[in-house]
N, C-alpha and C. Protein backbone atom coordinates (compact mmCIF):
# COMPACT_ATOMS: atom_id res chain seq x y z
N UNK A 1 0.83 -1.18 0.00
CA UNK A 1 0.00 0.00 0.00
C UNK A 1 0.88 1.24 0.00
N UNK A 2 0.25 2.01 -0.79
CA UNK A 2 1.64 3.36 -0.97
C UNK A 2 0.83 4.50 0.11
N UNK A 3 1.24 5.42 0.52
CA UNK A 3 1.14 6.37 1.08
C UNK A 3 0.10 7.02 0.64
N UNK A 4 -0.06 7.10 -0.46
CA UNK A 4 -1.19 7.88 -1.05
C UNK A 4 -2.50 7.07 -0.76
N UNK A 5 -2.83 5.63 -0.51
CA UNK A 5 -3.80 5.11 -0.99
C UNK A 5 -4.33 4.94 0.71
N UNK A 6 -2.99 5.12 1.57
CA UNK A 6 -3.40 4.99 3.34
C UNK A 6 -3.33 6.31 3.75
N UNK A 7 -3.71 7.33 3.31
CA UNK A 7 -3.78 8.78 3.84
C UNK A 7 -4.94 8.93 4.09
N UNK A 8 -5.64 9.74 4.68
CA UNK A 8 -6.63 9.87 5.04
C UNK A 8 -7.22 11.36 5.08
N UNK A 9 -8.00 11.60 4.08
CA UNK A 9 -8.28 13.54 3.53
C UNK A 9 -9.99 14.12 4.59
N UNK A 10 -9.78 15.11 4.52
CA UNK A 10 -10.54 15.14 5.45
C UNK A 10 -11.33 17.24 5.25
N UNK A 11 -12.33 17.38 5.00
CA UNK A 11 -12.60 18.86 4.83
C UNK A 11 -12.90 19.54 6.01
N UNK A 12 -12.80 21.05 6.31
CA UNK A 12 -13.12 21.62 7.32
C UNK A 12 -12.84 23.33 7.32
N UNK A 13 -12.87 23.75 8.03
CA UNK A 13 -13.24 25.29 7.86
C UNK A 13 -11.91 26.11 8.51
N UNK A 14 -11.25 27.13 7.74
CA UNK A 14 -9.82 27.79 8.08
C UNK A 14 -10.90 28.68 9.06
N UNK A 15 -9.82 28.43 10.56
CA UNK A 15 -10.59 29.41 11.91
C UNK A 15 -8.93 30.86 11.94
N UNK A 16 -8.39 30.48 11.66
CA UNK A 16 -7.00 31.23 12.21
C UNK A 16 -5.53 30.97 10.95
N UNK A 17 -5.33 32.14 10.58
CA UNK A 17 -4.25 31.89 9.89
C UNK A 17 -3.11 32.44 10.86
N UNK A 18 -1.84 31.72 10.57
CA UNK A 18 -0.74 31.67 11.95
C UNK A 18 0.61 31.94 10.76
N UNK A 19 1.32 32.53 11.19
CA UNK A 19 3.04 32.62 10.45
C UNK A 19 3.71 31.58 9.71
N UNK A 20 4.03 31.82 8.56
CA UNK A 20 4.12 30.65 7.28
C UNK A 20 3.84 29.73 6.67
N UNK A 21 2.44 30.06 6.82
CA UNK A 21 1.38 29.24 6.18
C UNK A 21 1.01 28.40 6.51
N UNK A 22 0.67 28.66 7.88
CA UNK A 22 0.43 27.38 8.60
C UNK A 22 -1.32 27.66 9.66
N UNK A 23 -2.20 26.97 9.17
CA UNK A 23 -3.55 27.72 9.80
C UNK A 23 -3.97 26.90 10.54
N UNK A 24 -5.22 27.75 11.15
CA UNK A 24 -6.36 26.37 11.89
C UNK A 24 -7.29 25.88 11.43
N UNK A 25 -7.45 24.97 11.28
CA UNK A 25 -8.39 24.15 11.27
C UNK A 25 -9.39 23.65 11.17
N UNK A 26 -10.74 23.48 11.88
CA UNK A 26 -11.95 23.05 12.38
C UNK A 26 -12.71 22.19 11.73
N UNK A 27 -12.53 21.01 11.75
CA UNK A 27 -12.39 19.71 10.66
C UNK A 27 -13.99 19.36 11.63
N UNK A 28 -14.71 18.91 10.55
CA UNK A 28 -16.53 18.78 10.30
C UNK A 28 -16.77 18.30 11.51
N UNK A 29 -15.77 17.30 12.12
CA UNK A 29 -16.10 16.04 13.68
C UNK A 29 -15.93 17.29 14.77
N UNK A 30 -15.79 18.35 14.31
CA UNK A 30 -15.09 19.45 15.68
C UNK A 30 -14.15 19.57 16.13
N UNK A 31 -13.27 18.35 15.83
CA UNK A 31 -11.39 18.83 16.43
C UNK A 31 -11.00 19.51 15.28
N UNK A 32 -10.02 20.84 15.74
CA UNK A 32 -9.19 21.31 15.48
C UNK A 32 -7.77 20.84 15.39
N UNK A 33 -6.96 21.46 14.15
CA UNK A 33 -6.17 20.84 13.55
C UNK A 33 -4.97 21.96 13.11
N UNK A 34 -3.56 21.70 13.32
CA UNK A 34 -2.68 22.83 12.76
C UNK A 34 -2.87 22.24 10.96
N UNK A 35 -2.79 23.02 10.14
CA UNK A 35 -2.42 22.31 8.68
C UNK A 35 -1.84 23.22 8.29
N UNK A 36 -0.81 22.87 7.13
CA UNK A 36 0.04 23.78 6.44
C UNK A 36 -0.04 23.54 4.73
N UNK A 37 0.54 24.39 3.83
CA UNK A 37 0.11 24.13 2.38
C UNK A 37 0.89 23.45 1.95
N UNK A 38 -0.06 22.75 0.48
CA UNK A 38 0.91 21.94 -0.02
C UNK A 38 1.82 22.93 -0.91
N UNK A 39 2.90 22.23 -1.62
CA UNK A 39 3.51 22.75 -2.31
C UNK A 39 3.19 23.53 -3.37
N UNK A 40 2.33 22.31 -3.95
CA UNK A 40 1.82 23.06 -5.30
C UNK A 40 0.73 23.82 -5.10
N UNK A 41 0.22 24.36 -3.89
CA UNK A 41 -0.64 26.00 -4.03
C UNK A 41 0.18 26.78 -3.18
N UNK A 42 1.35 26.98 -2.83
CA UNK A 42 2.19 27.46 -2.68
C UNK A 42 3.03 28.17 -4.22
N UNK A 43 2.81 26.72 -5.26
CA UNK A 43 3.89 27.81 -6.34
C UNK A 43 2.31 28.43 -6.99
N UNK A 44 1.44 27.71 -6.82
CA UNK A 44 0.36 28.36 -7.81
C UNK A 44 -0.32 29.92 -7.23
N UNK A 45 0.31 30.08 -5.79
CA UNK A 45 -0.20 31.37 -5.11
C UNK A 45 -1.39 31.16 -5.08
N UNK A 46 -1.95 29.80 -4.53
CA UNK A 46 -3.34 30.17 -4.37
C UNK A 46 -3.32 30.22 -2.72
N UNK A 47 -4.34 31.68 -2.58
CA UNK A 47 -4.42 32.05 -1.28
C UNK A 47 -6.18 31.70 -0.62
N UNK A 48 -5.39 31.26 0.83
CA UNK A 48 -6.30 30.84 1.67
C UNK A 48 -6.61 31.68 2.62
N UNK A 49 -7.65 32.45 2.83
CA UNK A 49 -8.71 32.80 3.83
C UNK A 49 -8.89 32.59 5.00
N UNK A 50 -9.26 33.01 5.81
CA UNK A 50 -10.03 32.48 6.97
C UNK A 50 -11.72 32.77 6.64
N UNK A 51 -12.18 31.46 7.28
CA UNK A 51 -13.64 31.25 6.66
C UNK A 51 -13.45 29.96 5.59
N UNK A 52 -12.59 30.32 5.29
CA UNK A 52 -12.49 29.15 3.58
C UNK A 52 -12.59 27.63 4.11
N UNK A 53 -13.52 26.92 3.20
CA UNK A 53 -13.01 25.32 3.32
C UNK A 53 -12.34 24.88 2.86
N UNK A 54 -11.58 23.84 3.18
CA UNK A 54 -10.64 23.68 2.43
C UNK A 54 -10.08 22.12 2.79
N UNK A 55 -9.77 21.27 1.95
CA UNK A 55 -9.86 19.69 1.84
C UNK A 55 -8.16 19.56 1.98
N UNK A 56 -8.23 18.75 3.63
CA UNK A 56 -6.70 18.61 3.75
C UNK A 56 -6.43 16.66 4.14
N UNK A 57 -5.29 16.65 3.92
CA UNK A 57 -4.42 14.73 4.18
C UNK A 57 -4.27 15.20 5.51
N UNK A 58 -4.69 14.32 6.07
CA UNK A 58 -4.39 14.06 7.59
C UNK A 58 -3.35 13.41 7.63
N UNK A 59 -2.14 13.53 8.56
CA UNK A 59 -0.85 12.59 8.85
C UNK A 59 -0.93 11.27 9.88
N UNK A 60 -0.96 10.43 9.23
CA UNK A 60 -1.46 9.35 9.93
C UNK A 60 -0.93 9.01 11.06
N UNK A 61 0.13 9.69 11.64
CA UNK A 61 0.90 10.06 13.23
C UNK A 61 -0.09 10.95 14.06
N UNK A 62 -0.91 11.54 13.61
CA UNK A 62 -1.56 13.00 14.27
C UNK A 62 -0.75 13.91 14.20
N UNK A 63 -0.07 13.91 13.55
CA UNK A 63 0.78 15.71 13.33
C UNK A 63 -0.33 16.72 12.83
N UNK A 64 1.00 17.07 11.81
CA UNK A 64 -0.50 18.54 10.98
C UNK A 64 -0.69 17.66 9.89
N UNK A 65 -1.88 18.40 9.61
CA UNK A 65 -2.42 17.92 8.36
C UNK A 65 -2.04 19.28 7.08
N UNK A 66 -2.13 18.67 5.73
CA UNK A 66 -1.23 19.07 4.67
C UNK A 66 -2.68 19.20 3.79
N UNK A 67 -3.03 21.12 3.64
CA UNK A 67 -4.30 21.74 2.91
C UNK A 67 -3.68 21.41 1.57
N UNK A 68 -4.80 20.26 0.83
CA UNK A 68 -4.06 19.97 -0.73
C UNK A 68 -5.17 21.09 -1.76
N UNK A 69 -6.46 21.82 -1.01
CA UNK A 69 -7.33 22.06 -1.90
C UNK A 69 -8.32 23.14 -1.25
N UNK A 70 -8.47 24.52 -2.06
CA UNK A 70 -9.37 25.14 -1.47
C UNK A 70 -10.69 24.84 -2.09
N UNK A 71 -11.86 24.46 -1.20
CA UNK A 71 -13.12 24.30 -1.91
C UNK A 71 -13.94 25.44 -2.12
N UNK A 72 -14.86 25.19 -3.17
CA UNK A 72 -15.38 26.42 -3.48
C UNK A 72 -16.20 27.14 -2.49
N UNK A 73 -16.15 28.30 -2.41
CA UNK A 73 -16.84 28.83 -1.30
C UNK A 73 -17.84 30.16 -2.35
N UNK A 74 -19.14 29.73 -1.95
CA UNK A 74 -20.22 30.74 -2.06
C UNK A 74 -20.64 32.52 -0.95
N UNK A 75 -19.43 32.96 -1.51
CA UNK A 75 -19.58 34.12 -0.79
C UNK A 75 -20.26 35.30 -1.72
N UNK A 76 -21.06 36.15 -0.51
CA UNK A 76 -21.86 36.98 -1.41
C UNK A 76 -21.14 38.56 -1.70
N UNK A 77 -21.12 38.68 -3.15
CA UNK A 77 -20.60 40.12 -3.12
C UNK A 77 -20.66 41.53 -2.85
């Protein structure tokens, strides 16, 4: 089994953005979570919010979890 196929992804809501890209959390079950970005929306400059959902890999140690995806968010203009 490769790493990719035993990871475990998980969506939830950015509460707190913290110094180098590293935010909070608030994953759907109610625990809170440090997560940090992946690489590739790091080179793509895609920027994350607070408020935003956003679909992250959980580290199967309980460390941080690694934001691979911002989901779309219906905000009104």
């Amino acid at each position: 089994m490769s790493d990719k196929e035993r990871s475990e992804t998980s969506v939830g809501s950015v509460t707190e953005a913290l110094p180098n890209a590293l935010f909070r959390v608030k994953m759907q079950n109610g625990e809170e979570k440090l997560a940090y970005l992946s690489g590739r929306m790091r080179l793509n400059r895609i920027k994350v919010l607070i408020g935003d959902s956003v679909e992250m890999i959980l580290d199967p140690y309980g460390g941080k979890g690694r934001i691979v995806r911002r989901l779309d968010n219906k905000r009104p203009t």
